[in-house]
Protein backbone atom coordinates (compact mmCIF):
# COMPACT_ATOMS: atom_id res chain seq x y z
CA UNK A 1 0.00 0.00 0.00
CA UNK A 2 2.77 2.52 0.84
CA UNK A 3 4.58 1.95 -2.22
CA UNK A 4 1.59 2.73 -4.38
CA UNK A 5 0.94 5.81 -2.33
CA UNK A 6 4.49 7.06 -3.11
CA UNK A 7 4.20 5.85 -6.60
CA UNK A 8 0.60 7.81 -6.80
CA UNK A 9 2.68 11.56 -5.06
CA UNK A 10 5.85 11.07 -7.36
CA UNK A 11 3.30 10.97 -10.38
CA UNK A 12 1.53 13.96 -9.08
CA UNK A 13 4.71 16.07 -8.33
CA UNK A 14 6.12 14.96 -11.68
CA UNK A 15 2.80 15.78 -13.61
CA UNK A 16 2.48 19.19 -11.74
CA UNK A 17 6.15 20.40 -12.43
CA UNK A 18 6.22 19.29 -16.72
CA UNK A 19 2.43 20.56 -16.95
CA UNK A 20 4.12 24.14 -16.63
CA UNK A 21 4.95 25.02 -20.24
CA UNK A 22 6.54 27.88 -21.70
CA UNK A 23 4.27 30.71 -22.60
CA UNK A 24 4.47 34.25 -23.77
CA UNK A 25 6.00 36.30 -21.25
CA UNK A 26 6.42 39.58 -23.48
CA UNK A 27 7.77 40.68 -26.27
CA UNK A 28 9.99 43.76 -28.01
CA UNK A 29 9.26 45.72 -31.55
CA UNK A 30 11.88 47.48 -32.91
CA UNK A 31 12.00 49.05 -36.43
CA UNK A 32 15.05 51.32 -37.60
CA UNK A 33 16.94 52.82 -40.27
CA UNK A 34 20.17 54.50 -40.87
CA UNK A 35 22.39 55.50 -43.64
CA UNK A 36 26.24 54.70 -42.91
CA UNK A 37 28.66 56.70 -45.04
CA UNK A 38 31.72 54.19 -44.88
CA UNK A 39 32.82 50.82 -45.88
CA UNK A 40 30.13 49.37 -47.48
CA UNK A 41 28.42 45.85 -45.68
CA UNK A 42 26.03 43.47 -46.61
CA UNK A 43 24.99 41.95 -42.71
CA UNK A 44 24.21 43.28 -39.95
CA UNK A 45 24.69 42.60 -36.12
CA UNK A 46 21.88 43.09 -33.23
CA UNK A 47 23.45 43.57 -30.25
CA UNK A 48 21.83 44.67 -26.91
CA UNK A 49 23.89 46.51 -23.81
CA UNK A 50 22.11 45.75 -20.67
CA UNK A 51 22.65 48.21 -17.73
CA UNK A 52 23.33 50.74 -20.21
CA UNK A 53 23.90 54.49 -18.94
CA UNK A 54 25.35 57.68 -20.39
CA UNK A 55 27.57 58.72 -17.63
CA UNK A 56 29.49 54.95 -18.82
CA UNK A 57 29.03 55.80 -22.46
CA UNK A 58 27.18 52.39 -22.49
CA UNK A 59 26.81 49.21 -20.89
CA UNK A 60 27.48 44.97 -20.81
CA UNK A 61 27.41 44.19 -24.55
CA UNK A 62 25.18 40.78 -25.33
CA UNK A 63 25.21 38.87 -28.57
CA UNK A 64 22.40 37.17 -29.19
CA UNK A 65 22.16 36.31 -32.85
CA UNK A 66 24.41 35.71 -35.31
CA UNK A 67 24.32 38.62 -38.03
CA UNK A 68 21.15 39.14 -40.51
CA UNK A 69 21.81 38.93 -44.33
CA UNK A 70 18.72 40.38 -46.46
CA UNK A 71 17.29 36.86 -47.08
CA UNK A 72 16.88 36.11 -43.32
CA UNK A 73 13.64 38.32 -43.53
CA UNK A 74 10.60 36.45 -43.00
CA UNK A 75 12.89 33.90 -40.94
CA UNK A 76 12.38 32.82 -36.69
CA UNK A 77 15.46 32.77 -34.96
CA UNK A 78 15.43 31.05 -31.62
CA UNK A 79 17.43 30.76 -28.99
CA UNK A 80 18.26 29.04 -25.25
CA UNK A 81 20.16 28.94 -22.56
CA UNK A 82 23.77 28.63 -23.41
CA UNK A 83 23.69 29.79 -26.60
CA UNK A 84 25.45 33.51 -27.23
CA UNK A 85 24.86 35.76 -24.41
CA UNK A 86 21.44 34.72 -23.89
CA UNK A 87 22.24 34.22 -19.62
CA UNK A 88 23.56 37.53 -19.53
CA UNK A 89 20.78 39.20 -21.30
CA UNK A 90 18.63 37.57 -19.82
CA UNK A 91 19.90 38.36 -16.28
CA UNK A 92 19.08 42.01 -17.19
CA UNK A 93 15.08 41.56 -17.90
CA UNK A 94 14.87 39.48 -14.73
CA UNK A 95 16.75 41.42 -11.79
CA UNK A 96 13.66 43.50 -10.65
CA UNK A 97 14.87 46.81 -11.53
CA UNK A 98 14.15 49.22 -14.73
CA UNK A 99 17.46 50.15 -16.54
CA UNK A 100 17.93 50.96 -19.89
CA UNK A 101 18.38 48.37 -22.32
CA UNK A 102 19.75 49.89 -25.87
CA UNK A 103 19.38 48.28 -28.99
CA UNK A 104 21.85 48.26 -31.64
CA UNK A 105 21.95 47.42 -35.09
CA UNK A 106 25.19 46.81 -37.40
CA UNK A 107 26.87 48.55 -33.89
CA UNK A 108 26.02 51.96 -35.82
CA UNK A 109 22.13 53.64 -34.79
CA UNK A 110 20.87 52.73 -31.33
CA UNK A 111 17.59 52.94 -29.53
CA UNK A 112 16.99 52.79 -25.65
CA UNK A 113 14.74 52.81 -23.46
CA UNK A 114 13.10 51.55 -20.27
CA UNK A 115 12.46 47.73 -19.93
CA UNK A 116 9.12 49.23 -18.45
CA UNK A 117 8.50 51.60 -21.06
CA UNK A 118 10.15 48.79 -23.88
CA UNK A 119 8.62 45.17 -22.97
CA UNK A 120 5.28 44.22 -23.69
CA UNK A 121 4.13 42.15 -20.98
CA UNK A 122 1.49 39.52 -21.24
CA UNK A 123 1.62 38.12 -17.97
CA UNK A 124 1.47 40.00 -13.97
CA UNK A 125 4.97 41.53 -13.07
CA UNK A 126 6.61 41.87 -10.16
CA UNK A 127 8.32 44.96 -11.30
CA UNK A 128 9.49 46.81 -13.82
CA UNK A 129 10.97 43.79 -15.82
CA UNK A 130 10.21 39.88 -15.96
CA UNK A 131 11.32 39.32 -12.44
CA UNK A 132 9.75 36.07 -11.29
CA UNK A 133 10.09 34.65 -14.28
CA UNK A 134 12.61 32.55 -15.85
CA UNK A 135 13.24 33.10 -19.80
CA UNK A 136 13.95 29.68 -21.43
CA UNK A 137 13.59 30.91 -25.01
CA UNK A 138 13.81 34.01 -27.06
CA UNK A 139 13.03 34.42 -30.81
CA UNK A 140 13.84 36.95 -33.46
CA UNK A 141 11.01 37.29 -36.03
CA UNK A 142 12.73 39.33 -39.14
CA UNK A 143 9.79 40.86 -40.54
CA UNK A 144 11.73 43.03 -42.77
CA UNK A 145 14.86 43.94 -43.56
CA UNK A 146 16.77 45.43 -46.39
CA UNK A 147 20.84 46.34 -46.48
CA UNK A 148 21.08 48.83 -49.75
CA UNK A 149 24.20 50.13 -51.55
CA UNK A 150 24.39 53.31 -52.95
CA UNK A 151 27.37 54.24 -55.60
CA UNK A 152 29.50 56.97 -53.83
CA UNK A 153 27.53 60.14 -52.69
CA UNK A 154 29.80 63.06 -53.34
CA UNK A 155 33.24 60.53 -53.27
CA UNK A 156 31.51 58.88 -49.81
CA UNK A 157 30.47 55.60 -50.16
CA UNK A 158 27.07 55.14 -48.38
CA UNK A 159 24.84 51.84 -47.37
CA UNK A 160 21.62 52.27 -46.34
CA UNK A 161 19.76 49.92 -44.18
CA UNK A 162 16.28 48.97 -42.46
CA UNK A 163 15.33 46.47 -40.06
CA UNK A 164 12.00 45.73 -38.44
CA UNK A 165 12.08 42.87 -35.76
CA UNK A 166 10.54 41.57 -32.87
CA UNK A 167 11.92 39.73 -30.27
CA UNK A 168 9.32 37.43 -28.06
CA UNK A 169 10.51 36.11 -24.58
CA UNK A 170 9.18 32.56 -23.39
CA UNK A 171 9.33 31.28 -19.97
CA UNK A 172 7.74 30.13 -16.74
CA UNK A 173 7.02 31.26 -13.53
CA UNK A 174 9.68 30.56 -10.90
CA UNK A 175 8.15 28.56 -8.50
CA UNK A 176 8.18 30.47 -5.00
CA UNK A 177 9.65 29.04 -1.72
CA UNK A 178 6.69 27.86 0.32
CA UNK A 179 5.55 25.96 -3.02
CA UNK A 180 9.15 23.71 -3.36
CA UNK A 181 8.96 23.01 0.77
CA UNK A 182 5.31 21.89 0.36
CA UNK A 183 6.68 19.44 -2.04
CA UNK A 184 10.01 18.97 -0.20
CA UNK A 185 7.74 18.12 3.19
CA UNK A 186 5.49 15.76 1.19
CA UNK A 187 7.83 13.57 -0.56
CA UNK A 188 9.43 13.49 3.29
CA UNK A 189 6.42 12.59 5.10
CA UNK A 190 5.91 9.81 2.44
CA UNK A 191 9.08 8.57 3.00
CA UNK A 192 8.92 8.47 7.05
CA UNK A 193 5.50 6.82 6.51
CA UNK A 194 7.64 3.75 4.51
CA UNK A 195 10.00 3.58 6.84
């Protein structure tokens, strides 16, 4: 009998914990354009700086993609922990607090702002930012983008480029303390109960 009622709790804690799936926690639209007058380049890079503030003259750089080629647009990029800077970035949107995050494209034209002002949230916050959540996937949806090369503008060679993109954050709730000693005191009492 005991074994089947430990049997019947491990099912029910396992069930519980993998019936959490990842949903929507929020997402980010960006669109920009810029004209470069320089070397001439036919990718670009998207690079976010986290804790970004003037007085610095910026902040912790994060990689998340590799670099966009014109043909990438109507692609999903995705990715996970582990991969690029994702733990770093992802560090930022979590922490609690509202700092700038700045977007940059081809590391020419940046935009920032206020994760509070910046993330669309679908789900209750506990602050400015994601905190209480943990991010387990972001994708990059290229909706658009076009790199274009103009033949030297008054002896300057120019490039001209626009990007419109939005990143979507996936995740869970982290579950809160009381909830894991519940558990924790359960699977105990089941055990001194065998004994």
């Amino acid at each position: 009998m005991m074994k089947k009622q430990f049997a019947i709790a491990l099912l029910l804690i396992i069930g519980s914990s993998s019936s959490v799936h990842a949903t929507v926690l929020g997402e980010i639209n960006t669109s920009q354009g810029f004209q470069y007058h320089g070397e001439p380049f036919n990718s670009i890079s998207l690079t976010w700086e986290g804790d970004y503030t003037v007085e610095a003259g910026g902040g912790t750089r994060c990689d998340l993609f590799e670099p966009l080629i014109p043909s990438d647009t109507g692609l999903i990029k995705t990715i996970s922990p582990g991969t690029l800077d994702f733990d770093s970035f992802v560090s930022f949107l979590t922490n609690g607090e509202d700092e700038i995050i700045m977007h940059r494209i081809a590391d020419r034209s940046g935009l920032g702002y206020d994760e509070s002002d910046w993330i669309n949230m679908f789900v209750p916050s506990y602050g400015p930012d994601l905190y209480g959540y943990e991010i387990t996937e972001i994708r990059l949806a290229v909706n658009e983008l076009s790199i274009t090369y103009l033949t030297p503008d008054r002896g300057l060679d120019r490039t001209d480029y626009y990007a419109d993109l939005t990143y979507t954050f996936y995740g869970e709730p982290v579950p809160e303390p009381a909830t894991m000693v519940l558990l924790g005191l359960g699977t105990v009492m089941l055990r001194r109960r065998r004994a």
